[in-house]
Protein backbone atom coordinates (compact mmCIF):
# COMPACT_ATOMS: atom_id res chain seq x y z
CA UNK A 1 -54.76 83.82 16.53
CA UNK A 2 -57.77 82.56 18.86
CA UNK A 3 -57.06 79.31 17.51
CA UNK A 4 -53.58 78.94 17.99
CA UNK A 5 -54.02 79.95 21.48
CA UNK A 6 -56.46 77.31 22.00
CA UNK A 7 -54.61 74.75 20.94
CA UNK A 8 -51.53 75.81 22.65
CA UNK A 9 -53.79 75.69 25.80
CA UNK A 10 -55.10 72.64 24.78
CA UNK A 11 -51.33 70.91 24.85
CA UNK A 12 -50.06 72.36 27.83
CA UNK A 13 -53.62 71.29 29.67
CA UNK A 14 -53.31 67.57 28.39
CA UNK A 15 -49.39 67.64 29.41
CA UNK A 16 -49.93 68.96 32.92
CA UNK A 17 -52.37 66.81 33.62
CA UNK A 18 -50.64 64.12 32.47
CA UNK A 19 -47.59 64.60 34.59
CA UNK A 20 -50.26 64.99 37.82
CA UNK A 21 -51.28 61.09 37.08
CA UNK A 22 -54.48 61.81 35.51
CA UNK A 23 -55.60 59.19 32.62
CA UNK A 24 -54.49 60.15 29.47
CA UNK A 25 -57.55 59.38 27.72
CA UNK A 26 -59.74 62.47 30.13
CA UNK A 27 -56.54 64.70 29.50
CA UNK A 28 -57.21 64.28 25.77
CA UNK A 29 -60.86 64.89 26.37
CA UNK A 30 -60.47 67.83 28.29
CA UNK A 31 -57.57 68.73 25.75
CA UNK A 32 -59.66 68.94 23.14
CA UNK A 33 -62.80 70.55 24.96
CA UNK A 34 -60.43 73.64 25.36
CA UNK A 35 -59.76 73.64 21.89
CA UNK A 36 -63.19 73.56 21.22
CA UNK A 37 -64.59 76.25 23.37
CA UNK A 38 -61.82 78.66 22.55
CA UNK A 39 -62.57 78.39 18.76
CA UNK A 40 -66.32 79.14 20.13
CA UNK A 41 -67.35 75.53 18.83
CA UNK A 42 -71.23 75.73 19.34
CA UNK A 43 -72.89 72.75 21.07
CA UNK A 44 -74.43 71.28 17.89
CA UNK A 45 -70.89 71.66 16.63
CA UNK A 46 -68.95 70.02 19.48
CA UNK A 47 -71.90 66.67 19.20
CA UNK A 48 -71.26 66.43 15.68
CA UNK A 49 -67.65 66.24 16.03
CA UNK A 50 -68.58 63.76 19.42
CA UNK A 51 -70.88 61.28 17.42
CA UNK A 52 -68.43 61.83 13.94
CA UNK A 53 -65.61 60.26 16.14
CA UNK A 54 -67.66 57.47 17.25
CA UNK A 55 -68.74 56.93 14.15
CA UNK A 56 -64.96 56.80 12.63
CA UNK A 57 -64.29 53.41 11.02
CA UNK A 58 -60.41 54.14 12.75
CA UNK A 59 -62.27 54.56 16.17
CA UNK A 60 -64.03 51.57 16.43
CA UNK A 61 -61.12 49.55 14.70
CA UNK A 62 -58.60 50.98 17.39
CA UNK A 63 -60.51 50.15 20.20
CA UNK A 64 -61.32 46.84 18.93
CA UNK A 65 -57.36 45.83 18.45
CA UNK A 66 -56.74 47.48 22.00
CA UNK A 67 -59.33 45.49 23.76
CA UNK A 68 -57.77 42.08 22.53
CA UNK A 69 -54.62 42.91 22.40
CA UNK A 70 -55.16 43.15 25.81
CA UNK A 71 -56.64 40.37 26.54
CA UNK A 72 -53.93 38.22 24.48
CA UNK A 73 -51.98 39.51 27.06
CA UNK A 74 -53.42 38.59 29.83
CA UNK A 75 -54.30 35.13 28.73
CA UNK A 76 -51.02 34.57 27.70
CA UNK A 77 -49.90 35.46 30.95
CA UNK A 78 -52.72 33.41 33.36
CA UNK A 79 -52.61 30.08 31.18
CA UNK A 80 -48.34 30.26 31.85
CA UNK A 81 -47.96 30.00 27.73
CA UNK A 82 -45.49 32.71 27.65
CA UNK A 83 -43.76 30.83 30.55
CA UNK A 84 -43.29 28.22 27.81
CA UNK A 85 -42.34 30.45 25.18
CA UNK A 86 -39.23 31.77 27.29
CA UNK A 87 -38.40 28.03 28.24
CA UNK A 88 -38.29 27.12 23.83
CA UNK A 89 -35.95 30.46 24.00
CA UNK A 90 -33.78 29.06 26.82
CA UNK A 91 -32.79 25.90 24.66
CA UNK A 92 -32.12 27.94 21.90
CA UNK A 93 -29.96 30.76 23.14
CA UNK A 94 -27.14 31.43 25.88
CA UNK A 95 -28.00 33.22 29.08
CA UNK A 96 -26.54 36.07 27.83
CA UNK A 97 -29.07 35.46 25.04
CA UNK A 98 -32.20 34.91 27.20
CA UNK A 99 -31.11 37.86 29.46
CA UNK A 100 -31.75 40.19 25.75
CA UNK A 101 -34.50 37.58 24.67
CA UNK A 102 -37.11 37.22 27.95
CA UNK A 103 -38.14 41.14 28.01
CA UNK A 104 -38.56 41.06 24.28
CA UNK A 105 -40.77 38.07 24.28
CA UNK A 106 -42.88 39.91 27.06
CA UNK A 107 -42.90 42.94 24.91
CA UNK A 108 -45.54 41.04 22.70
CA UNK A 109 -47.85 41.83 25.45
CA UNK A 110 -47.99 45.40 24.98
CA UNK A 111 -49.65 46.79 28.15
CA UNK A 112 -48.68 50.26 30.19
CA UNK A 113 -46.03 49.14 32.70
CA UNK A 114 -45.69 45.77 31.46
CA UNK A 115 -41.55 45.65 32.02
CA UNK A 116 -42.43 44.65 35.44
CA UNK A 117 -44.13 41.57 34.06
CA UNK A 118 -40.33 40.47 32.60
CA UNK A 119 -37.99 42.26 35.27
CA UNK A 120 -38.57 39.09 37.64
CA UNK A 121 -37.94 36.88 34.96
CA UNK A 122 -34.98 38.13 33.80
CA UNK A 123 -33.31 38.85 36.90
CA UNK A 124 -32.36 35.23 38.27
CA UNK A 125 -30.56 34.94 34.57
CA UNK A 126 -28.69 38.27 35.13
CA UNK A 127 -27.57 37.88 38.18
CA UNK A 128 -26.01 34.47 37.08
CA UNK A 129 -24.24 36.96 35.14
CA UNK A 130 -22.84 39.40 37.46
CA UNK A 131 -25.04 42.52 36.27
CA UNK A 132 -25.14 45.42 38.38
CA UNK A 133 -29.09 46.58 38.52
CA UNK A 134 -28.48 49.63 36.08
CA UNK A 135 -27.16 46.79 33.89
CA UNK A 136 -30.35 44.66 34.60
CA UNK A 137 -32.84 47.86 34.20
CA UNK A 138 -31.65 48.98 30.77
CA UNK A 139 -31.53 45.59 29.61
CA UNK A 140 -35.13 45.10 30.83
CA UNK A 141 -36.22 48.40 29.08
CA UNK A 142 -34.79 48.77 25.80
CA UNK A 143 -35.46 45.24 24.76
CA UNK A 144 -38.38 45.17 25.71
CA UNK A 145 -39.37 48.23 22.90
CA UNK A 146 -37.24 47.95 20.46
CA UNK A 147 -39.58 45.55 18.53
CA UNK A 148 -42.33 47.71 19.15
CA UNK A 149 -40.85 49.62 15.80
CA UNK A 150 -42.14 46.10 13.32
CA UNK A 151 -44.19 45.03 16.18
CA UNK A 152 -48.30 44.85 14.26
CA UNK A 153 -49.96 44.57 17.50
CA UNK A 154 -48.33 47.81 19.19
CA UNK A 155 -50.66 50.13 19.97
CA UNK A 156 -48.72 52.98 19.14
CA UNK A 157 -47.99 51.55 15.66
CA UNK A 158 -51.51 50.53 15.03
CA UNK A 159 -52.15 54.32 15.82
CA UNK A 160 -50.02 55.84 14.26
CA UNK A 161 -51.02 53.54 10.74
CA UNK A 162 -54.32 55.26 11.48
CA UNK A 163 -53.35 58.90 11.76
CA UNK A 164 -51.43 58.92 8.52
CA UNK A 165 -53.64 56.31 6.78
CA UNK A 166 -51.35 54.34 5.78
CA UNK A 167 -50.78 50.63 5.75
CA UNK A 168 -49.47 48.98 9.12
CA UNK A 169 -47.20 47.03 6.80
CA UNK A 170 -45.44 49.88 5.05
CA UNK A 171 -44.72 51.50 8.64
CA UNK A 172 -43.18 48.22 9.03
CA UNK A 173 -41.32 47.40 6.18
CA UNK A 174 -40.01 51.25 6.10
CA UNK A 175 -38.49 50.88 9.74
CA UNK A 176 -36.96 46.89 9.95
CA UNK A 177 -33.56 49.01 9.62
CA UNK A 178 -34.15 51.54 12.53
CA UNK A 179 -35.24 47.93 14.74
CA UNK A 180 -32.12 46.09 13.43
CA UNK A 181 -29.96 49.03 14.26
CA UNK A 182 -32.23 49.29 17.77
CA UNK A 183 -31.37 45.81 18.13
CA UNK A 184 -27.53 45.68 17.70
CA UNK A 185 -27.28 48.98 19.68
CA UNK A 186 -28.84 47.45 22.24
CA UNK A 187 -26.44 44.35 22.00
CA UNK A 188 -23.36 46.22 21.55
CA UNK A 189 -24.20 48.71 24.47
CA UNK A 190 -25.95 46.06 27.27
CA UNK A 191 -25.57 42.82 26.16
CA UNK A 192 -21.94 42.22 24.86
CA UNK A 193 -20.01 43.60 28.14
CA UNK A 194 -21.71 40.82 29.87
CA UNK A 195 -20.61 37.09 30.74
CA UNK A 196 -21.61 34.51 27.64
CA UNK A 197 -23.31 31.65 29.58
CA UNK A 198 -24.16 29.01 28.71
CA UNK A 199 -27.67 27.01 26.66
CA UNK A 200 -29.40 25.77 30.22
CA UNK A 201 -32.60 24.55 28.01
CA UNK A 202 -33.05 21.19 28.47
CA UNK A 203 -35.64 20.62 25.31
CA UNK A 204 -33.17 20.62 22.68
CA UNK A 205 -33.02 22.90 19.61
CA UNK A 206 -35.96 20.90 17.63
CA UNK A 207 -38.13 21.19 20.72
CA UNK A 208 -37.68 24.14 22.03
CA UNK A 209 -38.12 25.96 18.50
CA UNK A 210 -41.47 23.98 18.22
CA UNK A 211 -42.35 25.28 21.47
CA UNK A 212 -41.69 28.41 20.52
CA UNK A 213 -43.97 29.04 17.57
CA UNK A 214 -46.51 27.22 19.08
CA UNK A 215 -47.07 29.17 21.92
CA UNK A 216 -46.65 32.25 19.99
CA UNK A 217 -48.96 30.80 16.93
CA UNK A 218 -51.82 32.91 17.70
CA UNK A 219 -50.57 35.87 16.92
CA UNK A 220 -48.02 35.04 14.18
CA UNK A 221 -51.31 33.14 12.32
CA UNK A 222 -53.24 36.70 12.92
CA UNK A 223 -50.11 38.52 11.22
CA UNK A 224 -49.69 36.10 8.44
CA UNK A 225 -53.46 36.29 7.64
CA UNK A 226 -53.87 40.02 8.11
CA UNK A 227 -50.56 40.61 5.59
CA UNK A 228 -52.27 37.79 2.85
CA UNK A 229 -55.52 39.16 2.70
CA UNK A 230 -55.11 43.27 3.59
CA UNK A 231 -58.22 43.09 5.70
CA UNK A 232 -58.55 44.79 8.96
CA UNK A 233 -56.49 43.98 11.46
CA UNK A 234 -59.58 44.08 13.84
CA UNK A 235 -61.20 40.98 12.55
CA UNK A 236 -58.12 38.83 13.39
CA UNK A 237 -56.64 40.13 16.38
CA UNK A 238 -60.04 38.72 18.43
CA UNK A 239 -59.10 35.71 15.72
CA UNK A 240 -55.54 35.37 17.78
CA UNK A 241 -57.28 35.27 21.23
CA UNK A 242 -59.54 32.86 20.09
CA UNK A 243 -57.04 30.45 18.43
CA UNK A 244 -55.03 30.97 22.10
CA UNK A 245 -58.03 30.02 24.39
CA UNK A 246 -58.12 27.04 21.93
CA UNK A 247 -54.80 26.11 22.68
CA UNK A 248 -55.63 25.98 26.53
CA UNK A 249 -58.93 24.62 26.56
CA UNK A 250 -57.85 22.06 28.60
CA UNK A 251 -55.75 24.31 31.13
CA UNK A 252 -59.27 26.58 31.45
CA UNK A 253 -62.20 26.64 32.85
CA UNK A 254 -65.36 28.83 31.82
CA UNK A 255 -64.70 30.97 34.91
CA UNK A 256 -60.94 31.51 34.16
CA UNK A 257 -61.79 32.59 30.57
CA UNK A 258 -64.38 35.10 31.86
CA UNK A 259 -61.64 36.23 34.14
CA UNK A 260 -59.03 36.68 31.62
CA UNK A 261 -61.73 38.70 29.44
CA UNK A 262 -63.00 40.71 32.61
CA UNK A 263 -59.21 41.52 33.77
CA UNK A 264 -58.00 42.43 29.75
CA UNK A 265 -60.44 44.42 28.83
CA UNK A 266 -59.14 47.89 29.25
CA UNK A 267 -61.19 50.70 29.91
CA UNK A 268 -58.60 53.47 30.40
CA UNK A 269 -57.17 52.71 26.77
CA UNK A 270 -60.66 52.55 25.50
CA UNK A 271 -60.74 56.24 26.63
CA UNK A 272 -57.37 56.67 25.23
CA UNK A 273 -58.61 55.90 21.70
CA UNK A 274 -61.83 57.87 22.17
CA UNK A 275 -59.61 61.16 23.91
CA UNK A 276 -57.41 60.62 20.61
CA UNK A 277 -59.33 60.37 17.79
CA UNK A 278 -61.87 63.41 19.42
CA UNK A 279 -58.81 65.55 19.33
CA UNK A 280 -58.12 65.09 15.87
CA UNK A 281 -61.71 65.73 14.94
CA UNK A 282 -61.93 68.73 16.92
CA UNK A 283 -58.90 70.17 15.49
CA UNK A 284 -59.72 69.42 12.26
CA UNK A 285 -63.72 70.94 13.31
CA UNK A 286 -62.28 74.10 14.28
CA UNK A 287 -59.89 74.56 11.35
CA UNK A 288 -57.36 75.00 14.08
CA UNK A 289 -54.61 72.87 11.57
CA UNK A 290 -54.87 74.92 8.62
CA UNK A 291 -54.24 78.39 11.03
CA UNK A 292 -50.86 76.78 12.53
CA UNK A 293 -49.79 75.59 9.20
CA UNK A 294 -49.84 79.20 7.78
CA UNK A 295 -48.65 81.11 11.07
CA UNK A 296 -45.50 78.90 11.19
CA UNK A 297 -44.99 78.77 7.14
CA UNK A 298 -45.25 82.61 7.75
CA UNK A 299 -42.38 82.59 10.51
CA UNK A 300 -40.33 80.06 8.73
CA UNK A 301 -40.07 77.45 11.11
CA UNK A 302 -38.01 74.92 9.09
CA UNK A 303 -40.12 72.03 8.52
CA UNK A 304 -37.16 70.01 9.25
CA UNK A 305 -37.20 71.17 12.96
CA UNK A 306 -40.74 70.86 13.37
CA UNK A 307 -40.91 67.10 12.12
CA UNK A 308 -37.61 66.19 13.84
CA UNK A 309 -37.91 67.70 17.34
CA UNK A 310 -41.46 68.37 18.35
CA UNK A 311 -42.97 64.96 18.44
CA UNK A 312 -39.94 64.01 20.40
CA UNK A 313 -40.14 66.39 22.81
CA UNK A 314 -44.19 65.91 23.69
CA UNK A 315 -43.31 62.36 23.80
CA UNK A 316 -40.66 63.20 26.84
CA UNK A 317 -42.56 65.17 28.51
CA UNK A 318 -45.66 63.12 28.66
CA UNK A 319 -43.72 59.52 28.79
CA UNK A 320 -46.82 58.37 26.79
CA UNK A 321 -46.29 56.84 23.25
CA UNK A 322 -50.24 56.99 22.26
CA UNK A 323 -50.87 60.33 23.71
CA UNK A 324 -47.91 61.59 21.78
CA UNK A 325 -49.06 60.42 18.36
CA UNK A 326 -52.13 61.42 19.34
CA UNK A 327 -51.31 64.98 19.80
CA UNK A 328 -48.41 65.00 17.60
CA UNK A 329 -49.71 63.55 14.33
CA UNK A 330 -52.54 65.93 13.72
CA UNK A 331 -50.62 68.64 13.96
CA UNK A 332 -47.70 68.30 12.53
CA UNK A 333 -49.03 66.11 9.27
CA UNK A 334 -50.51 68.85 7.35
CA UNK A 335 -47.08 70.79 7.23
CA UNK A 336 -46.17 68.18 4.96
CA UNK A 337 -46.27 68.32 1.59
CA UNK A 338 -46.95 65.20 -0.71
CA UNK A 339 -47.27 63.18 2.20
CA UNK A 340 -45.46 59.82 2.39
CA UNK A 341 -45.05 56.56 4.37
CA UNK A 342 -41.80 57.08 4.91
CA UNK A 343 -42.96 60.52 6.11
CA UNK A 344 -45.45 58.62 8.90
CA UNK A 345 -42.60 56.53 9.83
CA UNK A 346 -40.15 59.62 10.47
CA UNK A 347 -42.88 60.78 12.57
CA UNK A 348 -43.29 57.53 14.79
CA UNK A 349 -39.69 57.56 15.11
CA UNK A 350 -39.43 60.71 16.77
CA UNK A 351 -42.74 59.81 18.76
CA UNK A 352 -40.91 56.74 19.85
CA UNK A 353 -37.33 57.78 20.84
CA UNK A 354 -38.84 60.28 22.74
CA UNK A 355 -41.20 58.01 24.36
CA UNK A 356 -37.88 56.02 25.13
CA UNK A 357 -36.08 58.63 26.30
CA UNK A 358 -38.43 59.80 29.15
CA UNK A 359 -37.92 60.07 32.95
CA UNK A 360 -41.42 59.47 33.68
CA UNK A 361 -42.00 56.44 31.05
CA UNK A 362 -44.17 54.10 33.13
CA UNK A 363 -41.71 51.08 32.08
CA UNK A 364 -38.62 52.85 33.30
CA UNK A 365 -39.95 54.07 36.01
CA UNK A 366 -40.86 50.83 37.29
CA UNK A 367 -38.38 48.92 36.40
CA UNK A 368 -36.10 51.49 38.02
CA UNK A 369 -38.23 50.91 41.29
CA UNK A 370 -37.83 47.29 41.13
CA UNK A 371 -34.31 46.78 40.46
CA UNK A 372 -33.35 49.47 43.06
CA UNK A 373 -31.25 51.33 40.32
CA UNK A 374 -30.09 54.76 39.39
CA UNK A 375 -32.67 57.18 37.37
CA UNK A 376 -29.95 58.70 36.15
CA UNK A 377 -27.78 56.50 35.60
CA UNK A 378 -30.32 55.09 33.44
CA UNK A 379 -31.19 57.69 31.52
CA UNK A 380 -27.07 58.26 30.71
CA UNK A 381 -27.12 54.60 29.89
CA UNK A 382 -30.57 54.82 27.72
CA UNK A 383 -29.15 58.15 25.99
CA UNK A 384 -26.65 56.36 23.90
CA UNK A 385 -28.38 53.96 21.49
CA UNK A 386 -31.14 57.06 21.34
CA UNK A 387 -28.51 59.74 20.06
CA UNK A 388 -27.33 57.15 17.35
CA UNK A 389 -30.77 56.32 15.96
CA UNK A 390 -31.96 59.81 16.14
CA UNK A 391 -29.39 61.06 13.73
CA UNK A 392 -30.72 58.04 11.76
CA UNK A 393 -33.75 59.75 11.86
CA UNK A 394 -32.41 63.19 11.07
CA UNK A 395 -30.67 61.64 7.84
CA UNK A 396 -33.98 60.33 6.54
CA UNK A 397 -35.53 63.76 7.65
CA UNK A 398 -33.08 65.56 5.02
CA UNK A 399 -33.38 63.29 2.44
CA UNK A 400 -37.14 63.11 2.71
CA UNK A 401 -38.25 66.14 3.42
């Protein structure tokens, strides 16, 4: 019963602190520290389980593909190639089109907050349209994630591949429905009720597809290679940032490169992956898994419930997709019996739409700021396409589990 105490001490720690703005990656820490010292972990115990988690081949991998990822990011953004990318989309696509289309292109730079990086973007094209700014802020939002679902270089997916051990690519193949039905939700709920437009793109539909897989050929080479050969994401994710510095060698200089590597590296998510994976070994350390498994078993908490609802509900309250799997994932997976992909992939879901449905998601929240909009409003607006895709997920959970 210590144990379950511990860790129940252990969540509500990491989630107040958390809420109170402190880094995810020391709430983990601390998290887990509680968990240790309540299951009287003894100091040679507690660096075991410290140098066993830097050891972990999915340690160093994840903070490997967070570092570049990154830094694709950034460098995308300073050499102005995903300025390009969005003016290929523009000749390809109505306004109404690029409205949907210019967050989701900036959601290939996955970075906390990063729906400010699009809101400007997108706005000049919205307004053309008439949009109110609750129209402009969920439009911002949800396209923005709804690709993080197939996405390979999401953090959150990459993590969540990890914590189940399962392929990246059988996450992703399980859940193209739940992103097509993300996608036409979103279209049918913020995109049709506004104006059509019309192509402004003045490259032409042969050019401005060219432009467009150019400037994204970094990482689609990096996906292509990674899916023909199975081999670690890690090794070509640094592969993509290289192939994109290539591409602007002549728009950079040595100092703007060491700049983009100085400004992408990113030491809070570093101690995000570190604050994660220590978690998971100190739960598993402390045999603090196997004791919740048989107190709830001995309750009866439907498994059902417990899959369904509790992943999305740490993901609302902390508004943080990583810290959710994070927590979630070890906890939850051994109730499982003959664990499956398609079991991972329920998981993520509920990680996810929880994530999405949170009043203090960083993305919301600033995109709320920014457009001058209604929380609430918002979160009414936000609400729909989430209830329809969570009794998606409910449907797999009962004929899955």
């Amino acid at each position: 019963m210590l144990a379950l105490t511990g860790v129940i001490l252990g969540l509500l720690i990491i989630i107040a602190l958390v809420r109170i703005k402190i880094d995810y990656g020391i709430a983990m820490v601390i998290g887990a520290l509680t968990v240790a010292i309540t299951s009287q972990l003894t100091p040679t115990q507690l660096i075991e389980s410290t140098i066993n988690t830097l050891r972990d081949p999915s340690t160093i991998d994840l903070i490997v593909l967070v570092i570049f990822i990154n830094m694709i990011g950034v460098g995308m953004k300073e050499t102005g190639q995903i300025d390009r990318v969005l003016d290929g989309f523009r000749s390809l696509m109505s306004r109404r089109g690029t409205v949907g289309a210019i967050p989701a292109i900036f959601g290939l730079l996955p970075m906390p907050g990063g729906a400010l990086m699009s809101a400007p973007v997108m706005e000049p094209e919205a307004d053309k349209l008439g949009s109110t700014n609750e129209e402009k802020t969920v439009i911002n939002f949800w396209f923005r994630h709804f690709f993080f679902f197939i996405f390979p270089f999401s953090p959150d997916l990459v993590l969540a591949a990890r914590l189940g051990e399962v392929s990246i690519y059988q996450l992703i193949l399980i859940q193209i429905p739940v992103a097509i039905i993300a996608l036409i939700l979103g279209y049918i709920f913020y995109i049709r009720p506004l104006k059509k437009g019309d192509i402004e793109g003045n490259k032409g539909y042969y050019n401005g597809t060219w432009t467009v897989i150019y400037g994204l050929a970094p990482i689609l080479i990096a996906i292509a290679l990674y899916g023909v050969t199975g081999i670690s994401l890690r090794y070509f994710v640094p592969l993509a940032f290289l192939l994109l510095i290539i591409q602007n060698i002549q728009r950079l200089k040595p100092k703007k490169t060491i700049k983009i590597m100085k400004e992408g590296f990113p030491p809070n998510l570093v101690l995000a992956v570190f604050g994660i994976m220590f978690f998971r070994e100190i739960l598993t350390e402390t045999g603090s898994l196997e004791i919740i498994v048989d107190i709830s078993r001995a309750i009866g908490i439907p498994i059902e419930l417990i899959v369904l609802l509790i992943p999305f509900i740490i993901a609302m309250v902390t508004g943080i997709g990583m810290a959710a799997i994070g927590i979630s994932f070890p906890l939850i997976i051994p109730f499982i019996p003959e664990l499956q992909p398609i079991h991972i992939s329920i998981l993520f879901v509920s990680c996810f739409l929880g994530y999405l449905a949170s009043p203090v998601h960083l993305c919301l929240v600033v995109t709320t700021e920014y457009f001058n909009s209604d929380l609430i409003k918002n979160l009414k607006q936000i609400a729909k396409p989430i209830s329809i895709l969570l009794i998606y997920n409910l449907i797999l959970v009962l004929i899955f589990l």
